[in-house]
N, C-alpha and C. Protein backbone atom coordinates (compact mmCIF):
# COMPACT_ATOMS: atom_id res chain seq x y z
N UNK A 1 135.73 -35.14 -186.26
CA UNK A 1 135.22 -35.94 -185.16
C UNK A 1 133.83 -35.44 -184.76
N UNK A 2 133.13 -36.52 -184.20
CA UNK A 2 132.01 -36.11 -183.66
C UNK A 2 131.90 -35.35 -182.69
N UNK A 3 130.56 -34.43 -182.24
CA UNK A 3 130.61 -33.23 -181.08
C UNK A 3 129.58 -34.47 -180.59
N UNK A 4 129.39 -34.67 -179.13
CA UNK A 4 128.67 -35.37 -178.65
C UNK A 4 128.46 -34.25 -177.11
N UNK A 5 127.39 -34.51 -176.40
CA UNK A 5 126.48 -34.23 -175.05
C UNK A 5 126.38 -35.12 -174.68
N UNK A 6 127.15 -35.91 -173.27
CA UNK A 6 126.42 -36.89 -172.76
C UNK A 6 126.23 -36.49 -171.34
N UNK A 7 124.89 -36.52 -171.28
CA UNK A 7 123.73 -36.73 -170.21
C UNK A 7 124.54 -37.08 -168.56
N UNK A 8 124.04 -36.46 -167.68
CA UNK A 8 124.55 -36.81 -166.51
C UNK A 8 124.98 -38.44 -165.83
N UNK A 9 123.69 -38.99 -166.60
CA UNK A 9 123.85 -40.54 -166.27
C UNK A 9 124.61 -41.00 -167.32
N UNK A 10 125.59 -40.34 -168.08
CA UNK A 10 126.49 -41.24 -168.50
C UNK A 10 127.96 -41.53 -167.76
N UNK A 11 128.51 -42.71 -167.90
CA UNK A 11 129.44 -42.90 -167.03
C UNK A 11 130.87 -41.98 -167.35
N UNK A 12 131.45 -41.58 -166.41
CA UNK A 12 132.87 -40.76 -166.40
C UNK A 12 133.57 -41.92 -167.58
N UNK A 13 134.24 -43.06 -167.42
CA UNK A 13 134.55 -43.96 -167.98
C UNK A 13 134.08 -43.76 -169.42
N UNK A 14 133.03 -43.41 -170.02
CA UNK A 14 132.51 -43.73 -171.39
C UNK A 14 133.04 -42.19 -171.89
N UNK A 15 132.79 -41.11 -171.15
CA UNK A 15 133.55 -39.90 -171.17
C UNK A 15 134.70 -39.77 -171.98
N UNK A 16 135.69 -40.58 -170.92
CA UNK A 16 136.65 -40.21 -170.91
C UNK A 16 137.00 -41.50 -172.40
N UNK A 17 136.46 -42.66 -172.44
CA UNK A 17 137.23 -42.67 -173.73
C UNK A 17 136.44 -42.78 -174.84
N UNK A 18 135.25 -41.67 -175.00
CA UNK A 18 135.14 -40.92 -176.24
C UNK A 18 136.47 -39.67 -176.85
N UNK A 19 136.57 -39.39 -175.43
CA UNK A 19 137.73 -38.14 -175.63
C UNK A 19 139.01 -38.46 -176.07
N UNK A 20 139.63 -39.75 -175.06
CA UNK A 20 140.82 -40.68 -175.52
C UNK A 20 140.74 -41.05 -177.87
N UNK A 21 139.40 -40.86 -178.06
CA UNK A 21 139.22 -41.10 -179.52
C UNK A 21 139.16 -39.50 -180.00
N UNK A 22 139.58 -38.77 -179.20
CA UNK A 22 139.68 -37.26 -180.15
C UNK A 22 137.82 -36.72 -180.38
N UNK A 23 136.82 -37.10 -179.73
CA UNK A 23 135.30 -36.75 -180.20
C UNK A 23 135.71 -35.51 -179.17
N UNK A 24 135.06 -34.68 -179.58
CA UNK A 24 134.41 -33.40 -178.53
C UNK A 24 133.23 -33.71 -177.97
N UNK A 25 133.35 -33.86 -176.73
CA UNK A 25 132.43 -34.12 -175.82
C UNK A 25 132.60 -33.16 -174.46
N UNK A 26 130.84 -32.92 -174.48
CA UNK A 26 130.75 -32.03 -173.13
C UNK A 26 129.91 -32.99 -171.92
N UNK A 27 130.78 -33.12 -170.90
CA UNK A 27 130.06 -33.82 -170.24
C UNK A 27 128.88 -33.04 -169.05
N UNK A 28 127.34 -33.04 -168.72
CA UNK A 28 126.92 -32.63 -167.65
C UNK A 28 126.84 -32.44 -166.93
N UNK A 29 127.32 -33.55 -165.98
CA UNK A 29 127.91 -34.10 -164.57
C UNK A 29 129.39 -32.75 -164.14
N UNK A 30 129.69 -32.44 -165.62
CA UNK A 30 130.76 -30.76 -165.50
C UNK A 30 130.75 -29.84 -165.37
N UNK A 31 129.59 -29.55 -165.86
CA UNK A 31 129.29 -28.32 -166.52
C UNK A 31 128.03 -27.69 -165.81
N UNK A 32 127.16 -28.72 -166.01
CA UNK A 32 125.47 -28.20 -165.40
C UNK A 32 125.14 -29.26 -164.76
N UNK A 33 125.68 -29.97 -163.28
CA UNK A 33 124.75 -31.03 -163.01
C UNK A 33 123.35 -30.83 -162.26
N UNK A 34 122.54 -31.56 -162.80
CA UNK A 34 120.96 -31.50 -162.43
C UNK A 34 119.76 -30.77 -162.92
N UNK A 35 120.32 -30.17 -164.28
CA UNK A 35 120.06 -29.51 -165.24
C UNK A 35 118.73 -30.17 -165.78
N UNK A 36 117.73 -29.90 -166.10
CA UNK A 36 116.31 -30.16 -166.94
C UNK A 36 117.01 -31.08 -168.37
N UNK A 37 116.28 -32.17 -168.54
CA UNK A 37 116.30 -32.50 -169.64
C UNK A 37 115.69 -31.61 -170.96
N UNK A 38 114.99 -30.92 -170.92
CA UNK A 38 114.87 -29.75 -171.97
C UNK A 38 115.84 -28.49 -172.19
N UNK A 39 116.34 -27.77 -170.94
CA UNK A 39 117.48 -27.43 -171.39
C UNK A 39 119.02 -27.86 -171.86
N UNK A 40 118.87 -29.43 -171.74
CA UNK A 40 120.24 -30.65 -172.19
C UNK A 40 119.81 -30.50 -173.68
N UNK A 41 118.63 -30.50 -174.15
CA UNK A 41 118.27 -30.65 -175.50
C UNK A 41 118.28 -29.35 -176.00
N UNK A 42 118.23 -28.06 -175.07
CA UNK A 42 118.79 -26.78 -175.60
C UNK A 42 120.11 -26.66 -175.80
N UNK A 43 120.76 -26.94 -175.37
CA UNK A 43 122.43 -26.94 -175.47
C UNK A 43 122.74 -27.52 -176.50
N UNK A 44 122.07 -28.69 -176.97
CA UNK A 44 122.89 -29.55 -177.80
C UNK A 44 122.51 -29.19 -178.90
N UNK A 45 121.06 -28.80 -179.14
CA UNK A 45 120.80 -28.03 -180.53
C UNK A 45 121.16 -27.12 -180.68
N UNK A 46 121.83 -26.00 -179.74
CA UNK A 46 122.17 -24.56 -179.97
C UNK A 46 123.58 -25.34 -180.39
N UNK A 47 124.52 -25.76 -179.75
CA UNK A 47 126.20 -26.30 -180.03
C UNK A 47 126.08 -27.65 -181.35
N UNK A 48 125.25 -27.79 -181.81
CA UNK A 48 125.05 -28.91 -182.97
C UNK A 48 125.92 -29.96 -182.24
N UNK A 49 125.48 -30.29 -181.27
CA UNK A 49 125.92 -31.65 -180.46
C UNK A 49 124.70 -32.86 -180.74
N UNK A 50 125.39 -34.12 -180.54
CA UNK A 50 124.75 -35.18 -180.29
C UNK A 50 124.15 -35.54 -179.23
N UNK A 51 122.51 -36.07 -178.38
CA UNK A 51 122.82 -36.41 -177.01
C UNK A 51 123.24 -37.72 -176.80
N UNK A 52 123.93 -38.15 -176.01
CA UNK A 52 124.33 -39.43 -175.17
C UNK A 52 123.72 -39.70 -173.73
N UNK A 53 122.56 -40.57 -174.13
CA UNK A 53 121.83 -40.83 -172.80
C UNK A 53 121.42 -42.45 -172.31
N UNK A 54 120.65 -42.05 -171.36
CA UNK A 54 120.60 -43.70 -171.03
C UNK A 54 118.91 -43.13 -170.57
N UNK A 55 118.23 -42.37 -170.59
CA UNK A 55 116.80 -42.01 -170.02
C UNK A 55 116.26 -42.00 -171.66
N UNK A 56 115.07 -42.25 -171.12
CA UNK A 56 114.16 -42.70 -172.16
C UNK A 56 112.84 -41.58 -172.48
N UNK A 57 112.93 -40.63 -171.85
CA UNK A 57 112.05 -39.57 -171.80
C UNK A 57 112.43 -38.95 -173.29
N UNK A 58 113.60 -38.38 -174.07
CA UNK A 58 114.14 -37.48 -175.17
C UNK A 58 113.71 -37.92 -175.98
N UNK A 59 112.94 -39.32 -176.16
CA UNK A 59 111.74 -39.29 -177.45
C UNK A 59 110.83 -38.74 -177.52
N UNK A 60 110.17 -38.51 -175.63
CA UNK A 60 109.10 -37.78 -175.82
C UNK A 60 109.33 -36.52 -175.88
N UNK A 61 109.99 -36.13 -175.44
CA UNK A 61 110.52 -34.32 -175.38
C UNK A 61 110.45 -33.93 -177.08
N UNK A 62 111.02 -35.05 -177.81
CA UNK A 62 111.37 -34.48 -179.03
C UNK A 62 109.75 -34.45 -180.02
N UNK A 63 109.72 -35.96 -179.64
CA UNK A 63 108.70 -36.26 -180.95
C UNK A 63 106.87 -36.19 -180.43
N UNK A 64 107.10 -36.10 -179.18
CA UNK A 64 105.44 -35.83 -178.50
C UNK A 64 105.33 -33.94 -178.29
N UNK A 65 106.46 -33.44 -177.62
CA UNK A 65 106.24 -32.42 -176.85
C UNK A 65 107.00 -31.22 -177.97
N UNK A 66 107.56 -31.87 -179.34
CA UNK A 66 108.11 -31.31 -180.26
C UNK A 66 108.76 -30.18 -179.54
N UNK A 67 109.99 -30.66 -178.90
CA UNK A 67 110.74 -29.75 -178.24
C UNK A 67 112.04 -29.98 -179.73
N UNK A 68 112.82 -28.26 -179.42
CA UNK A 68 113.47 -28.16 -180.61
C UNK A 68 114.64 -29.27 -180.47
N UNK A 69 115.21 -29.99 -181.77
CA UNK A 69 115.80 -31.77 -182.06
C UNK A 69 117.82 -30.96 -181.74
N UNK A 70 118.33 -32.04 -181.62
CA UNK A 70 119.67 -31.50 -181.71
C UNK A 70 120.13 -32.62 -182.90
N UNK A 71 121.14 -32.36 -182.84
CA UNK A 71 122.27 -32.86 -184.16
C UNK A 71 121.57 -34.53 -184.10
N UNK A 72 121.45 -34.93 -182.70
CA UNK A 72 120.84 -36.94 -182.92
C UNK A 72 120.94 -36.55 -181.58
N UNK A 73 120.32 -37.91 -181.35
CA UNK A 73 120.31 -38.31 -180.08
C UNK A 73 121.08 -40.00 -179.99
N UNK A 74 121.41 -40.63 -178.97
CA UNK A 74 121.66 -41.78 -179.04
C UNK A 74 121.11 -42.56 -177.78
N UNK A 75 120.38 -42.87 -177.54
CA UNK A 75 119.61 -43.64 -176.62
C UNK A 75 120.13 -44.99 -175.98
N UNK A 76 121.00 -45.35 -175.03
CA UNK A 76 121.43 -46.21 -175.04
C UNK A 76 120.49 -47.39 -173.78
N UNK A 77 120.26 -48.50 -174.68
CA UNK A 77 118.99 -49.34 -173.89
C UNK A 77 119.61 -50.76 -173.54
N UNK A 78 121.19 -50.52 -172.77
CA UNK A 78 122.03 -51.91 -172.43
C UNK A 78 121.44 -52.34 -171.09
N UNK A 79 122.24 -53.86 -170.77
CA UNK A 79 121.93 -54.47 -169.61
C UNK A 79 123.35 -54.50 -168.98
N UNK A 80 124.38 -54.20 -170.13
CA UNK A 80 125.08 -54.46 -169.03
C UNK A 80 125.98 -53.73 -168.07
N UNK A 81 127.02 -53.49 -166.76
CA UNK A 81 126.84 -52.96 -165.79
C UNK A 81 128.30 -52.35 -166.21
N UNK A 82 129.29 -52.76 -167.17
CA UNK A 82 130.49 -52.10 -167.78
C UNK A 82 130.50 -51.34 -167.61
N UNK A 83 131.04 -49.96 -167.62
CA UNK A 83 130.94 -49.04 -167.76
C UNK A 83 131.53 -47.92 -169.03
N UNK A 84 131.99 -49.09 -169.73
CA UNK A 84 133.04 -48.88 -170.42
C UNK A 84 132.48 -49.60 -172.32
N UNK A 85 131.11 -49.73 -171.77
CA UNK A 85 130.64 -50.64 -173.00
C UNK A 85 129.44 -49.55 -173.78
N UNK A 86 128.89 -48.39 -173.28
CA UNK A 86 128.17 -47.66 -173.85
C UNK A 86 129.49 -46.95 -175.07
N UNK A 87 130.84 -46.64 -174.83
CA UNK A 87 131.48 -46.22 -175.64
C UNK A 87 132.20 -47.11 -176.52
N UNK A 88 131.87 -48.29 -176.12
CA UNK A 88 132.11 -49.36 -176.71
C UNK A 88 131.32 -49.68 -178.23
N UNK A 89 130.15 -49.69 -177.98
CA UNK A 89 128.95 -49.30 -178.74
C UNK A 89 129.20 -48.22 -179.54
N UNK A 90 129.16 -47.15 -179.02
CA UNK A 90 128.94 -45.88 -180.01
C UNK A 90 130.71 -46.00 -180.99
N UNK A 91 131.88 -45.88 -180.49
CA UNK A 91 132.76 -46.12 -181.11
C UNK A 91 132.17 -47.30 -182.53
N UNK A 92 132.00 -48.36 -182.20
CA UNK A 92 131.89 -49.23 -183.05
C UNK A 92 130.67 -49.08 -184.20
N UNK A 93 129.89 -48.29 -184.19
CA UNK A 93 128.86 -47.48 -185.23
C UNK A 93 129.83 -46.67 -185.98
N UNK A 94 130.83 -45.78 -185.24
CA UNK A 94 130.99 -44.48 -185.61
C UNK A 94 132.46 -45.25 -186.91
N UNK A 95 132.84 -45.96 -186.46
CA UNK A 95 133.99 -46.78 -187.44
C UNK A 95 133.04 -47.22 -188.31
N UNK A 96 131.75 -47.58 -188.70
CA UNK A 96 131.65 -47.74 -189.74
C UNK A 96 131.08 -46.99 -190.79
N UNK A 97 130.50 -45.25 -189.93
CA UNK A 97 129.84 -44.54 -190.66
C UNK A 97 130.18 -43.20 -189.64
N UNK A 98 130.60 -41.99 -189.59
CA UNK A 98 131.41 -41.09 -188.63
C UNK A 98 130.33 -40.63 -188.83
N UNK A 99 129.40 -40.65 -189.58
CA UNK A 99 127.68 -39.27 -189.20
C UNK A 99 126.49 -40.61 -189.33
N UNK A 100 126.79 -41.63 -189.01
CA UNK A 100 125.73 -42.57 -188.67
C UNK A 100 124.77 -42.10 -187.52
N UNK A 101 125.10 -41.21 -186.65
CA UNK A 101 123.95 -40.84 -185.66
C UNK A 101 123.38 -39.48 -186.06
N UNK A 102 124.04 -38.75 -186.96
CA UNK A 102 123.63 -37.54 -187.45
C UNK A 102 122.51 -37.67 -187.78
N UNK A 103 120.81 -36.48 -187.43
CA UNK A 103 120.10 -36.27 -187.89
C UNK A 103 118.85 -37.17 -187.32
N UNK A 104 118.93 -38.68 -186.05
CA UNK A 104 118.34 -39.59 -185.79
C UNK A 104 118.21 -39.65 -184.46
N UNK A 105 117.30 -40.63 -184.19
CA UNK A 105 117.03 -40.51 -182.40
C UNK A 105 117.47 -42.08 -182.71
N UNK A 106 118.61 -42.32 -182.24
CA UNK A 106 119.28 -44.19 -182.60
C UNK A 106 119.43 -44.22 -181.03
N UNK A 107 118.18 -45.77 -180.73
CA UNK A 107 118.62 -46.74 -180.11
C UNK A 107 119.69 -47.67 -180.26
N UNK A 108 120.49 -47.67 -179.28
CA UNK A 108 121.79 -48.41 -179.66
C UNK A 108 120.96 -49.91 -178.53
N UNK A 109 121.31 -51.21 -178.78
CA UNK A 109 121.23 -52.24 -177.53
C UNK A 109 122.94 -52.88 -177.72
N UNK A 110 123.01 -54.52 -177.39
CA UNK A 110 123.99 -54.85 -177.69
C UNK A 110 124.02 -55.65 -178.84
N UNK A 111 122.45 -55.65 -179.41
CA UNK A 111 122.39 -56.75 -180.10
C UNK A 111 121.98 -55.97 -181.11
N UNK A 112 122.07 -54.55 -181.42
CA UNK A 112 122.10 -53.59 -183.14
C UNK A 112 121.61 -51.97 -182.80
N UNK A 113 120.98 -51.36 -183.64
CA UNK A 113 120.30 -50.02 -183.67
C UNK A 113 119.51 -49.94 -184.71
N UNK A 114 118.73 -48.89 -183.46
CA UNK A 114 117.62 -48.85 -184.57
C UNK A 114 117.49 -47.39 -184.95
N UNK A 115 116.51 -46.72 -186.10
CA UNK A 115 116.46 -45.23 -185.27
C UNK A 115 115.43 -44.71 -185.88
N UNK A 116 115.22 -43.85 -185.82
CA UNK A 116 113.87 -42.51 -186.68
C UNK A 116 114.54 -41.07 -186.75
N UNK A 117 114.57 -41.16 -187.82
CA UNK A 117 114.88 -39.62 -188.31
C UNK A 117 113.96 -38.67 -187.74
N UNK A 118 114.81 -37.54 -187.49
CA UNK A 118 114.55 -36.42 -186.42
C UNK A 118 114.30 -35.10 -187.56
C-alpha cells in the first residue's frame, strides 16, 4: 500500500477512508498542526511519503526554491465541496496503477491528471 502525508487542509473524511483502504497515512492536523510547508516536505522525504494537498505553493517549494522532493506529491485542484471526493480521486488512479503518483508532482482535477516528474 501506499505511504501518503496529507497536508492539514486535507479533510478528516478523505483521511479516514484512505485508511479504511489499508494506505498508511499520516495525517497533520495529528501530529504537527500549523507546521511550515517546508518542514511537511521534510517529513515526507525523510518517511518516503507521498504529499496530499490542496495548496498550490509545493511546486514552488520543490521546483523554484529546489527544496529537497518527497516520494510525489498530489496536488489536488477540485471544485467540489464533498469531502469525501479528494479520496475519491486518488483511490481511483491508485486502482489503476498502485505507484502512479510515485516519483511526480500530479495534479489530480475531476476531469484527469496531469504531472512532472520530480
Amino acid at each position: 500500500m501506499t505511504a501518503f502525508l496529507a497536508n492539514e487542509n486535507i479533510s478528516g473524511a478523505t483521511v479516514r477512508i484512505l485508511r479504511d483502504q489499508n494506505h498508511d497515512i499520516v495525517w497533520i492536523s495529528e501530529t504537527s498542526p500549523s507546521i511550515k510547508d517546508e518542514l511537511v516536505l521534510m517529513q515526507a522525504a525523510a518517511e518516503r511519503r507521498i504529499v496530499i494537498t490542496l495548496d498550490s505553493d509545493y511546486g514552488d517549494l520543490i521546483f523554484k526554491r529546489k527544496l529537497s522532493a518527497p516520494l510525489g506529491v498530489i496536488y489536488l485542484r477540485i471544485r467540489s465541496t464533498d469531502e469525501t471526493d479528494p479520496a475519491r480521486l486518488i483511490l481511483k488512479y491508485l486502482a489503476i496503477d498502485e505507484g502512479i503518483f510515485d516519483h511526480k508532482f500530479s495534479v489530480l482535477t475531476e476531469n484527469g491528471i496531469r504531472y512532472k516528474h520530480l
